[in-house]
N, C-alpha and C. Protein backbone atom coordinates (compact mmCIF):
# COMPACT_ATOMS: atom_id res chain seq x y z
N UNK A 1 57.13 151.38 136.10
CA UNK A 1 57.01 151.36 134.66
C UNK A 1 55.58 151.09 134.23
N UNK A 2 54.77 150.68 135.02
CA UNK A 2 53.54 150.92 134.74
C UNK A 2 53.15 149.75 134.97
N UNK A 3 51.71 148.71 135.56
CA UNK A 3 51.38 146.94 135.52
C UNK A 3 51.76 146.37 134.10
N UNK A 4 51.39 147.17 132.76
CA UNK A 4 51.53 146.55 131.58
C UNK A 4 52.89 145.91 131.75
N UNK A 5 54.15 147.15 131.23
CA UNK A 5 55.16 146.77 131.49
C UNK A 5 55.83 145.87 132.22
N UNK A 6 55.42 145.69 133.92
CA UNK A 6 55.71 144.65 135.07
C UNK A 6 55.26 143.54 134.85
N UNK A 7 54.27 143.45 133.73
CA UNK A 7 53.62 141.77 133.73
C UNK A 7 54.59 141.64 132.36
N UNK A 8 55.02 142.44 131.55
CA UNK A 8 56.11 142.01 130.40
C UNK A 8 57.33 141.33 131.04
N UNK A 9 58.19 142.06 132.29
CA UNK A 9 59.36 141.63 132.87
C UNK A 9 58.75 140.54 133.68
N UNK A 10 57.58 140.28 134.23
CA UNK A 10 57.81 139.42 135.11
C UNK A 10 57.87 137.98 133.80
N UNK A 11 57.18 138.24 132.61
CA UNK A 11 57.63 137.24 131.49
C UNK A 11 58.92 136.58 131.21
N UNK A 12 59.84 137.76 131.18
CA UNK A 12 61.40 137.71 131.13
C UNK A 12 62.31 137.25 132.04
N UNK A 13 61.73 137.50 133.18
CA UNK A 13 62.12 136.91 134.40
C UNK A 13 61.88 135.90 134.28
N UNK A 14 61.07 134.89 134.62
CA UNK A 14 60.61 133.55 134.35
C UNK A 14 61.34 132.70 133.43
N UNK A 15 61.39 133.36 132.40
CA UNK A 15 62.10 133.11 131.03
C UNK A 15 63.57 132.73 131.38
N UNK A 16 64.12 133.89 132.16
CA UNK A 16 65.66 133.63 132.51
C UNK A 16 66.07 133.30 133.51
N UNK A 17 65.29 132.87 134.32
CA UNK A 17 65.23 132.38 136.25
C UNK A 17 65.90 133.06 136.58
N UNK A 18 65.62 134.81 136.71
CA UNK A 18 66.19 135.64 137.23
C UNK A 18 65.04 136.16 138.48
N UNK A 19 65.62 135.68 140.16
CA UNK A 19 64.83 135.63 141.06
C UNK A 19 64.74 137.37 141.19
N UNK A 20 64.00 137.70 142.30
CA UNK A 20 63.37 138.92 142.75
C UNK A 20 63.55 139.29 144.23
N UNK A 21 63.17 140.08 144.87
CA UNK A 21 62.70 140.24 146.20
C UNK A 21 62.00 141.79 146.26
N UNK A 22 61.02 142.00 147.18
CA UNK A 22 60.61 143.13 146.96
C UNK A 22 60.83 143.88 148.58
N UNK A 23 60.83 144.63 149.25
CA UNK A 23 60.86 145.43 150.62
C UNK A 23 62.08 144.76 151.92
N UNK A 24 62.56 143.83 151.07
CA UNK A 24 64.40 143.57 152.47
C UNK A 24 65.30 144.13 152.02
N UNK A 25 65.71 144.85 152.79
CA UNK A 25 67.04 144.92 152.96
C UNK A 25 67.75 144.32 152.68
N UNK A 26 69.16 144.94 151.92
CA UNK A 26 70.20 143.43 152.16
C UNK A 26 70.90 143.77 152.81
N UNK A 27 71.50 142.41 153.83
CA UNK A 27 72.12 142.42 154.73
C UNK A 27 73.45 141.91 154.61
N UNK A 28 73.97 141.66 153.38
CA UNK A 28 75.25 141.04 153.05
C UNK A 28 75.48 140.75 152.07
N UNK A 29 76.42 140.80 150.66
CA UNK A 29 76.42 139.90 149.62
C UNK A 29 77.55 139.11 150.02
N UNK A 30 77.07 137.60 149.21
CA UNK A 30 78.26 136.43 150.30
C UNK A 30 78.40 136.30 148.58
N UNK A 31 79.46 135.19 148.37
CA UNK A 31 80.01 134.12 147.08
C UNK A 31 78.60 133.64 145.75
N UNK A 32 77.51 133.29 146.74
CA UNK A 32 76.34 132.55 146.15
C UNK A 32 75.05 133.41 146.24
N UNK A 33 75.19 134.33 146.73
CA UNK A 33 74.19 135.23 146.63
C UNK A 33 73.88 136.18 147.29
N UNK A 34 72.99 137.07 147.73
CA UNK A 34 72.53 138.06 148.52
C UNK A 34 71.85 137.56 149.70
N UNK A 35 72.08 137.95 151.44
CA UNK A 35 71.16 137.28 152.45
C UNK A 35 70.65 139.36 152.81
N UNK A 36 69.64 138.84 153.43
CA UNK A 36 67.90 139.98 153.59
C UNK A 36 68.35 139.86 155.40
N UNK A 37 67.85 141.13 155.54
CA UNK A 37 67.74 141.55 156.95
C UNK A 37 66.80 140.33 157.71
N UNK A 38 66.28 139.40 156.59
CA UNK A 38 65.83 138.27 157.21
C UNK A 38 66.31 136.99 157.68
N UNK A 39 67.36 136.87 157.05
CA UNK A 39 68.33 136.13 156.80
C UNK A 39 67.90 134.64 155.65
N UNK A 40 66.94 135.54 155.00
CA UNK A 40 66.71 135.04 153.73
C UNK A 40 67.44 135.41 152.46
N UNK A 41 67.80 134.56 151.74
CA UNK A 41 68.51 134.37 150.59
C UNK A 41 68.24 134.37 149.41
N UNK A 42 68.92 135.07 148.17
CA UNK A 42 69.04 134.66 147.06
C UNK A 42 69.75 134.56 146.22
N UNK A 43 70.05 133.16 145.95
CA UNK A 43 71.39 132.66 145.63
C UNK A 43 71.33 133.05 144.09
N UNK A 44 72.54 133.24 143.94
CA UNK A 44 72.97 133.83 142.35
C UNK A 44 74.17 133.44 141.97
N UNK A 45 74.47 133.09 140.03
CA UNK A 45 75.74 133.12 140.10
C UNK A 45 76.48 134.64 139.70
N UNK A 46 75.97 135.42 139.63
CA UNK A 46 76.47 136.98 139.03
C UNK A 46 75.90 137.85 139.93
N UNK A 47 76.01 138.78 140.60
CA UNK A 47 75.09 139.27 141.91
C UNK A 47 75.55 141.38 141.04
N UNK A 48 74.84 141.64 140.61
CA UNK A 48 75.09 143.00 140.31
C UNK A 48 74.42 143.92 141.10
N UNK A 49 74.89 144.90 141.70
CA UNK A 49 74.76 145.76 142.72
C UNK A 49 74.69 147.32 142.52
N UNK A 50 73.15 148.10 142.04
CA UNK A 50 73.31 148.97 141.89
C UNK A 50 72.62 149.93 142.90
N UNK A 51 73.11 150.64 143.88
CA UNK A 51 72.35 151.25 144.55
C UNK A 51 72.14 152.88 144.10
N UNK A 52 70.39 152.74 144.26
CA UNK A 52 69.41 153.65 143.75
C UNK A 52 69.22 154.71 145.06
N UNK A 53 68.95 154.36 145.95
CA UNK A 53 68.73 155.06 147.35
C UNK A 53 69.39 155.40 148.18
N UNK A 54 70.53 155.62 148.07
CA UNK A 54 71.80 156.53 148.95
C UNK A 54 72.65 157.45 147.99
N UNK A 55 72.63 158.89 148.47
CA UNK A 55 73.57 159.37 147.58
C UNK A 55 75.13 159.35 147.97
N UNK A 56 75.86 159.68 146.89
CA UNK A 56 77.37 159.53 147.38
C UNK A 56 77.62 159.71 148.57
N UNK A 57 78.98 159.34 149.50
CA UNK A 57 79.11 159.80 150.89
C UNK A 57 79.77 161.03 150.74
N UNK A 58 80.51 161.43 149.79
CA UNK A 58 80.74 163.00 150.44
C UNK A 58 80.34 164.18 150.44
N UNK A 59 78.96 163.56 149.94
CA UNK A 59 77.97 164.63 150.74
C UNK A 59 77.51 164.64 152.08
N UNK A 60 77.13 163.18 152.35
CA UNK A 60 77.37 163.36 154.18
C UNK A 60 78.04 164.52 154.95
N UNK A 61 79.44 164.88 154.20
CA UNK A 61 80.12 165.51 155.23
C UNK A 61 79.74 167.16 154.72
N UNK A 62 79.34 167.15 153.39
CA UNK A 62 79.25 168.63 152.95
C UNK A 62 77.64 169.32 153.81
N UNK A 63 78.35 170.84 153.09
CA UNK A 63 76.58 171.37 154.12
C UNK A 63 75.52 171.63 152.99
N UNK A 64 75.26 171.01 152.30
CA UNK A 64 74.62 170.87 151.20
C UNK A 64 73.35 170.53 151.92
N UNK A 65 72.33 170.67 151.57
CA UNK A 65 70.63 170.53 152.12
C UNK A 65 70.34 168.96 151.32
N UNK A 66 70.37 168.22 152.18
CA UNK A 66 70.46 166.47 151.56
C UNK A 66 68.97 166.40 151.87
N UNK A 67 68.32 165.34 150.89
CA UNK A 67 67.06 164.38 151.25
C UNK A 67 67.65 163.51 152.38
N UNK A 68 66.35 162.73 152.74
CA UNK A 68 66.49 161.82 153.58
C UNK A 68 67.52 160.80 153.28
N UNK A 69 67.57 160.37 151.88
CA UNK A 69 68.42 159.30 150.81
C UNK A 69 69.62 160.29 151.16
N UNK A 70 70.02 161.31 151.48
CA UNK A 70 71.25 161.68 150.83
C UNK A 70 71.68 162.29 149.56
N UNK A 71 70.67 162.75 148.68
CA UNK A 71 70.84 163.31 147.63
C UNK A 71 71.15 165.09 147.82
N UNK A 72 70.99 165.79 146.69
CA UNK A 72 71.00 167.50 147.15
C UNK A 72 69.42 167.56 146.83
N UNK A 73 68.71 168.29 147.04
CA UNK A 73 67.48 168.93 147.62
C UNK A 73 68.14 170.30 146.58
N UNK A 74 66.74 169.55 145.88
CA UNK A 74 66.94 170.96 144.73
C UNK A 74 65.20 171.47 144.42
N UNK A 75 64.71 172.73 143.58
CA UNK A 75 63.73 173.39 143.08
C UNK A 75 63.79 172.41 141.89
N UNK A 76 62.15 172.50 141.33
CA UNK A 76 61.70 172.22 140.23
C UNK A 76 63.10 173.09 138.93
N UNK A 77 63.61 174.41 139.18
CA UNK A 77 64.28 174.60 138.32
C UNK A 77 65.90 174.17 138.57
N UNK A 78 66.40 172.91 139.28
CA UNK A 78 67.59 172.30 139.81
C UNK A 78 68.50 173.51 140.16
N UNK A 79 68.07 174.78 140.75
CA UNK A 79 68.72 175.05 142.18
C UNK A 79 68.35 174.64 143.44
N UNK A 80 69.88 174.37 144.08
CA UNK A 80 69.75 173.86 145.00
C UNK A 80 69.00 174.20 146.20
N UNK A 81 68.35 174.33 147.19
CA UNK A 81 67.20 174.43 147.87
C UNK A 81 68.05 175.36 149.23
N UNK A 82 67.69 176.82 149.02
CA UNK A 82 68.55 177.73 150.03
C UNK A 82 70.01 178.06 149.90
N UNK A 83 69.96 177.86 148.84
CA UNK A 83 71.78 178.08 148.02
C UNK A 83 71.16 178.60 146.98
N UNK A 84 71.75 180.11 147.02
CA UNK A 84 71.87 181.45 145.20
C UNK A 84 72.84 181.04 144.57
N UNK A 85 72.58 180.67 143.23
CA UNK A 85 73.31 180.41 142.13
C UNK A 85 74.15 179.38 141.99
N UNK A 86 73.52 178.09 142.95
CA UNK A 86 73.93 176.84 143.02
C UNK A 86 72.94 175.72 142.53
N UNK A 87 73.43 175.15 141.18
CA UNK A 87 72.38 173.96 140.31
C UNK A 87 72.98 172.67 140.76
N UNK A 88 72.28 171.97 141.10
CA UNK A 88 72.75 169.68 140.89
C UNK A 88 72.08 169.32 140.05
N UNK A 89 72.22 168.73 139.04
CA UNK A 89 71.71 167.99 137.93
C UNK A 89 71.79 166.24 138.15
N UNK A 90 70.76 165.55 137.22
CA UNK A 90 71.93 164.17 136.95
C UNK A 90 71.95 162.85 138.48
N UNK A 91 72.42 162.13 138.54
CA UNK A 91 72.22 161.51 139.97
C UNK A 91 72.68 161.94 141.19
N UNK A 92 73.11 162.89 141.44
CA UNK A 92 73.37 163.38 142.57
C UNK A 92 72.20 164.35 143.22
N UNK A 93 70.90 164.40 142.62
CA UNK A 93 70.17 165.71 142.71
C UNK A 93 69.02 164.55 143.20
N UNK A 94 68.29 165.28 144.35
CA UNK A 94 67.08 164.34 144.46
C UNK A 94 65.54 165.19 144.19
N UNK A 95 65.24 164.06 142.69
CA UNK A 95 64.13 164.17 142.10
C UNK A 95 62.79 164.55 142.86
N UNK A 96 62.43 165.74 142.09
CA UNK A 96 60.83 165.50 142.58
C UNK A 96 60.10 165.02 141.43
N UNK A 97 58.56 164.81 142.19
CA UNK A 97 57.85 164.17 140.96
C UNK A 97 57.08 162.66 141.27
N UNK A 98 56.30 161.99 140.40
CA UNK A 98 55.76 161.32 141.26
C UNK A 98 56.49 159.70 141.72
N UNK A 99 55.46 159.23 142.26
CA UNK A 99 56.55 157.95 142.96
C UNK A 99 57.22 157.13 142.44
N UNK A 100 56.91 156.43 140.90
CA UNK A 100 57.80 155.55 140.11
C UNK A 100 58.46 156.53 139.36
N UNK A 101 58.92 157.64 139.40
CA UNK A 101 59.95 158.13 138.61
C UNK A 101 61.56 157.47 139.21
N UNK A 102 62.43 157.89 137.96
CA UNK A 102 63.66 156.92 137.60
C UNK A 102 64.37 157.89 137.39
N UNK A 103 65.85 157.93 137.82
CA UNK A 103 66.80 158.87 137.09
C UNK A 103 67.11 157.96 135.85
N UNK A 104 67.45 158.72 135.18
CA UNK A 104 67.70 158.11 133.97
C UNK A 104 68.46 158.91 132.86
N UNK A 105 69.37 158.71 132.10
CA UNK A 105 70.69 159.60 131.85
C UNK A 105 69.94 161.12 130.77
N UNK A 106 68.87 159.96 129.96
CA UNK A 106 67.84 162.10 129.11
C UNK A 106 67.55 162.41 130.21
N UNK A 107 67.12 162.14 131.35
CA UNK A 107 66.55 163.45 132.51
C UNK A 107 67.68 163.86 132.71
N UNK A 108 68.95 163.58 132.91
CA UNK A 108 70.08 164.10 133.59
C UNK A 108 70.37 165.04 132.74
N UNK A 109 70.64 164.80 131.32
CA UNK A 109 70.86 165.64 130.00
C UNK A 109 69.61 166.45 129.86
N UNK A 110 68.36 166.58 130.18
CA UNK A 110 67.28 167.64 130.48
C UNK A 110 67.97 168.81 131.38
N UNK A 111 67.99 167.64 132.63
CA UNK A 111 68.27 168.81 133.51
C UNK A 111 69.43 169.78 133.63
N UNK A 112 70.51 169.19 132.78
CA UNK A 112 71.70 170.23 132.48
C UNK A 112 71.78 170.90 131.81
N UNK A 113 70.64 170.86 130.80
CA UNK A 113 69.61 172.14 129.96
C UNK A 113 69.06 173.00 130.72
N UNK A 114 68.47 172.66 131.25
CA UNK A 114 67.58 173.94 131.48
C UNK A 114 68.35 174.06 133.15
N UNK A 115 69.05 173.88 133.43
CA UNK A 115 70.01 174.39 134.64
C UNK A 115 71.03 175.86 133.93
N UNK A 116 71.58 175.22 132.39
CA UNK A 116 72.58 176.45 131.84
C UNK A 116 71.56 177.40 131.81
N UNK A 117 70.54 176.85 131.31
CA UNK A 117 69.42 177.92 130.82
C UNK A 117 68.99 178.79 131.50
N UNK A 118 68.63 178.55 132.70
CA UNK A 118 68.24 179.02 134.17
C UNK A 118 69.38 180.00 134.61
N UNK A 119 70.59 179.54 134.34
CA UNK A 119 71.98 180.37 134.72
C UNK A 119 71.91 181.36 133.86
N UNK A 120 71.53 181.20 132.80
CA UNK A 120 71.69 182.37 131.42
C UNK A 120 70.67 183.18 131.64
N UNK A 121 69.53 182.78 131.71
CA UNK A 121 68.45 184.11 133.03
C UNK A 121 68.95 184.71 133.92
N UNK A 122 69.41 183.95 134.65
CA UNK A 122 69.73 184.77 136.22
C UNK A 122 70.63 186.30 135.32
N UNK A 123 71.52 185.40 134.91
CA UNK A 123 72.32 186.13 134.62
C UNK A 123 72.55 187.37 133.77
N UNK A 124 71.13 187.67 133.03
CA UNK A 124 70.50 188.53 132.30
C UNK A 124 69.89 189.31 132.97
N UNK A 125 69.45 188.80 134.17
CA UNK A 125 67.97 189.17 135.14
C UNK A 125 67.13 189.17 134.57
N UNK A 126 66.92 188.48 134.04
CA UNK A 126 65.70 187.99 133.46
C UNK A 126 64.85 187.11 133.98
N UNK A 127 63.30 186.87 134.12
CA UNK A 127 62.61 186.22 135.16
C UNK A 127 62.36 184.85 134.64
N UNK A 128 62.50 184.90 133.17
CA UNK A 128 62.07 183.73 132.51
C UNK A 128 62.76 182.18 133.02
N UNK A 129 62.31 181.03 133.84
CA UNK A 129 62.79 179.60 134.32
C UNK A 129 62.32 178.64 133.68
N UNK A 130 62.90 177.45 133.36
CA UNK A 130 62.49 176.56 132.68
C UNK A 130 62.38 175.38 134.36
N UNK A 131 61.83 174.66 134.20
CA UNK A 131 61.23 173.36 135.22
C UNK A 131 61.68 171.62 134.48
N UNK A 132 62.30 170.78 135.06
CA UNK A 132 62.49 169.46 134.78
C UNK A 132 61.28 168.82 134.94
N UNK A 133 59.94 169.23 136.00
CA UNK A 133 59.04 168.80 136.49
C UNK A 133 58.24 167.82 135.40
N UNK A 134 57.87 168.85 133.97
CA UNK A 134 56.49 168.14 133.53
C UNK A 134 57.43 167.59 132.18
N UNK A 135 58.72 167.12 132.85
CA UNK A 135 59.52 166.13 131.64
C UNK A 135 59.89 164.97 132.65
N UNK A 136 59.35 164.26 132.71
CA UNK A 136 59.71 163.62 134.06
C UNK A 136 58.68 161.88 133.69
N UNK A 137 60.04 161.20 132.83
CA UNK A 137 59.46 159.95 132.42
C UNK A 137 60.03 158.90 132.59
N UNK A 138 59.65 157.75 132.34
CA UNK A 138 60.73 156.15 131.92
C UNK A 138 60.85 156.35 130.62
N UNK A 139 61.96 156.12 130.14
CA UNK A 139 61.93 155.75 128.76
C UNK A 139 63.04 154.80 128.96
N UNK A 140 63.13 153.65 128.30
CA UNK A 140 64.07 152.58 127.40
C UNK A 140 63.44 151.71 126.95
N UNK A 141 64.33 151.06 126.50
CA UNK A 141 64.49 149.62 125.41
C UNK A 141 65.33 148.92 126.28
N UNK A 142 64.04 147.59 126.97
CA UNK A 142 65.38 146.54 127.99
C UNK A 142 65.30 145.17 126.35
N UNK A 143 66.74 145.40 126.35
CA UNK A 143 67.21 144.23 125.73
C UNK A 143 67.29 142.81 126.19
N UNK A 144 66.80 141.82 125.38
CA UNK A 144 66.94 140.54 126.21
C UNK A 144 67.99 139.35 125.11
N UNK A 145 68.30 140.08 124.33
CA UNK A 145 69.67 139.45 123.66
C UNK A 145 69.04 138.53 122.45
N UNK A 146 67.64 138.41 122.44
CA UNK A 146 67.39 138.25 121.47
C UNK A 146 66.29 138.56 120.55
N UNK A 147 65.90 139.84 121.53
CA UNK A 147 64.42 140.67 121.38
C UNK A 147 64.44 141.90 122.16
N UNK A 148 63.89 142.77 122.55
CA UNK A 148 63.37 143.80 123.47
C UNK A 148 61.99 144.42 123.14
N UNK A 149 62.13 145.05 124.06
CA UNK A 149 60.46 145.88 124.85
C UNK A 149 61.05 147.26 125.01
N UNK A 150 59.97 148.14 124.22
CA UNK A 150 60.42 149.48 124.14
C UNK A 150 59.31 149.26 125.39
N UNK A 151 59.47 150.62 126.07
CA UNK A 151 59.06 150.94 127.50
C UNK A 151 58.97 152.16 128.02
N UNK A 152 57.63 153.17 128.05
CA UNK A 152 57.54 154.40 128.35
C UNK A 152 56.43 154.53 129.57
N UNK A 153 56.81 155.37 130.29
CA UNK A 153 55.91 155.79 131.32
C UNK A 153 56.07 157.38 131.67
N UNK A 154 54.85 158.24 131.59
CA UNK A 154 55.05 159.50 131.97
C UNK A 154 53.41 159.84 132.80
N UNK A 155 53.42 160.44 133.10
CA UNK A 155 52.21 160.95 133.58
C UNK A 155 50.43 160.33 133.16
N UNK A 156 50.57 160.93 132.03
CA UNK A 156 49.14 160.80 131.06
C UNK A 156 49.04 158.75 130.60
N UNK A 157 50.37 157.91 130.19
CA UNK A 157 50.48 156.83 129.54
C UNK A 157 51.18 155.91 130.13
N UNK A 158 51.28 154.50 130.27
CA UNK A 158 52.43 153.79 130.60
C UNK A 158 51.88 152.61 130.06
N UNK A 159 52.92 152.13 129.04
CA UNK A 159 53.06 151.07 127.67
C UNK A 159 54.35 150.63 127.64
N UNK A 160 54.19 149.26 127.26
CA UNK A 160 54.85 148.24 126.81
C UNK A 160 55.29 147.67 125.71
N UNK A 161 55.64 148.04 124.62
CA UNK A 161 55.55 147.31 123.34
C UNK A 161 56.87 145.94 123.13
N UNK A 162 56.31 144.89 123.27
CA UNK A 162 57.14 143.71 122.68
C UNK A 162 58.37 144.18 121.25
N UNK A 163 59.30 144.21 121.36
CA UNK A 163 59.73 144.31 119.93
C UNK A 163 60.47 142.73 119.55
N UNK A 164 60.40 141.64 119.29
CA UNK A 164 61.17 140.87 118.62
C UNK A 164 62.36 141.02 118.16
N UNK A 165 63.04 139.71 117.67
CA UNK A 165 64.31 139.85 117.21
C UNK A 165 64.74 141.53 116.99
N UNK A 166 63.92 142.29 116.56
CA UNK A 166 64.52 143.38 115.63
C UNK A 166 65.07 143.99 116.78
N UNK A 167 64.11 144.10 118.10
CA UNK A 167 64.38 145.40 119.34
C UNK A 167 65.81 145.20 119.78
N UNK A 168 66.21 144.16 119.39
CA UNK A 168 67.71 143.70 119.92
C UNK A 168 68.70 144.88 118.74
N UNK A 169 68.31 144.48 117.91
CA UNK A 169 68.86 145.49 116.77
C UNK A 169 69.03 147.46 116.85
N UNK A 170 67.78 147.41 117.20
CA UNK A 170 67.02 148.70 117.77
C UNK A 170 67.79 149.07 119.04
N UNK A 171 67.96 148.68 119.60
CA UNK A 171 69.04 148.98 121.08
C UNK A 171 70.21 148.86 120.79
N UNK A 172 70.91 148.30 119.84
CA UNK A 172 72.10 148.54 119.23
C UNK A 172 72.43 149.56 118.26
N UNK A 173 71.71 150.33 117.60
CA UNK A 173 71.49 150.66 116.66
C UNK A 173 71.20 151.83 117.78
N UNK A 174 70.42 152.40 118.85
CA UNK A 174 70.52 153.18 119.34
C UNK A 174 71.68 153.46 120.47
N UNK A 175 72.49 152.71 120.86
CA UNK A 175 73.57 152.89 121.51
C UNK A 175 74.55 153.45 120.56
N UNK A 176 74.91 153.26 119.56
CA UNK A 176 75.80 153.83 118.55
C UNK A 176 75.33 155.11 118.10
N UNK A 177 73.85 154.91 117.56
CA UNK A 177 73.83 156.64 117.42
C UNK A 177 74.14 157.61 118.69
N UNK A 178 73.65 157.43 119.84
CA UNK A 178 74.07 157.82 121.23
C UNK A 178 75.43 158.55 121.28
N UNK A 179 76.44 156.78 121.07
CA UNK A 179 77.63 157.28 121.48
C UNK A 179 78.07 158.49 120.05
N UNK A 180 78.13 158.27 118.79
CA UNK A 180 78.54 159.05 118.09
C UNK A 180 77.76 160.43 118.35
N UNK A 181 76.66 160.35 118.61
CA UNK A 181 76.83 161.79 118.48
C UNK A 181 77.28 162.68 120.08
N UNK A 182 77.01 162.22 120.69
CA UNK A 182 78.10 162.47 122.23
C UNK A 182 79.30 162.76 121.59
N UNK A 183 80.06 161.98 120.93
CA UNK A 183 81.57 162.23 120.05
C UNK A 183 81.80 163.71 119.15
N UNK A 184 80.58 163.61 119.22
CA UNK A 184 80.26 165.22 118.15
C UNK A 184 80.65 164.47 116.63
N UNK A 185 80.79 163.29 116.57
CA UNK A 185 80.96 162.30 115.21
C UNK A 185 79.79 162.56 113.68
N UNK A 186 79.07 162.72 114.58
CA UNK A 186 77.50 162.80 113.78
C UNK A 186 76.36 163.63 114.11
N UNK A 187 75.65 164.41 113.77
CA UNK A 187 74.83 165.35 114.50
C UNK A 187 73.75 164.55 115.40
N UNK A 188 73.21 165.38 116.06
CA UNK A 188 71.78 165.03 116.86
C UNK A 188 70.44 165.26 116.14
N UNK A 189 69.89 164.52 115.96
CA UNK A 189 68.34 164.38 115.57
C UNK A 189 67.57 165.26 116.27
N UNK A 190 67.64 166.42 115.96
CA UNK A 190 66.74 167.30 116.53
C UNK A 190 65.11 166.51 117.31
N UNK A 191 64.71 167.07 118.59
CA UNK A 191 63.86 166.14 119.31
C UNK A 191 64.48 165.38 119.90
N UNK A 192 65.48 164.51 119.89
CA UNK A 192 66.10 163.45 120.58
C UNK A 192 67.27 163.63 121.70
């Protein structure tokens, strides 16, 4: 997310004695916390577990062209890599691009754009492809329940902005527009 940003969370962290670890493995989650291929610890009372670096297992068994992680191995235009007229979008697809990039649910909704889009060429024969490549950012608002930090990183920029009480508001206020218009409840803000 960029040093700006990392010296904002490591604020928040501190703030909420929410510990860290950076390059172990984990080797177990027990009752009290997580133990490291070291058999170092960090004890917690809530232990949330999201893994970023393995893709589903039943791709293991499929013949799908996997990354090293296990993801599908796709083109800048999310066909799949030696498969005609086969797209992965979304977290199952492994990203190119540079090293702190993030899946994140607008890239997933990018890339299932310009994947139909790409299909609606082919399917014209038409040469024209659209690329996920040079859309390829962080964006959120981490909420801290009684403030947030809007948070962007793309290529050219990577910023931090503090928001106060309000950003708490602002992340609520954007989860609802979200869900309604997903509902087809309310239109989409063109750009967004």
């Amino acid at each position: 997310m960029g040093p700006k940003s990392f010296a904002m969370i490591e604020v928040l962290f501190r703030k909420f004695n929410i510990g860290k670890r950076f390059g172990k493995k984990i080797k177990s989650f027990e009752p009290g916390g997580v133990v490291f291929e070291d058999d170092s610890t960090l004890t917690s009372d809530l232990t949330v577990f999201i893994p970023a670096s393995a893709g589903h297992s039943v791709l293991k068994n499929s013949d799908l062209p996997l990354s090293e992680a296990g993801f599908i191995k796709i083109d800048k235009n999310c066909l799949v890599s030696g498969i005609e007229n086969v797209y992965a979008v979304g977290d199952i697809a492994a990203l190119e691009g540079p090293e702190w990039k993030a899946k994140q649910g607008h890239i997933a909704e990018l890339m299932a754009r310009i994947a139909a889009f790409n299909i609606v060429m082919s399917e014209k024969e038409l040469s024209n492809r659209r690329s996920y490549l040079g859309h390829i950012n962080i964006l959120c608002i981490m909420d801290s329940g009684n403030g947030a930090a809007f948070v962007f990183r793309n290529e050219e920029r990577a910023f931090a902005i503090p928001m106060p009480w309000i950003g708490h508001w602002v992340k609520r206020g954007w989860g609802r527009y979200t869900k309604l218009t997903k509902k087809g409840i309310i239109p989409r803000i063109p750009g967004l």
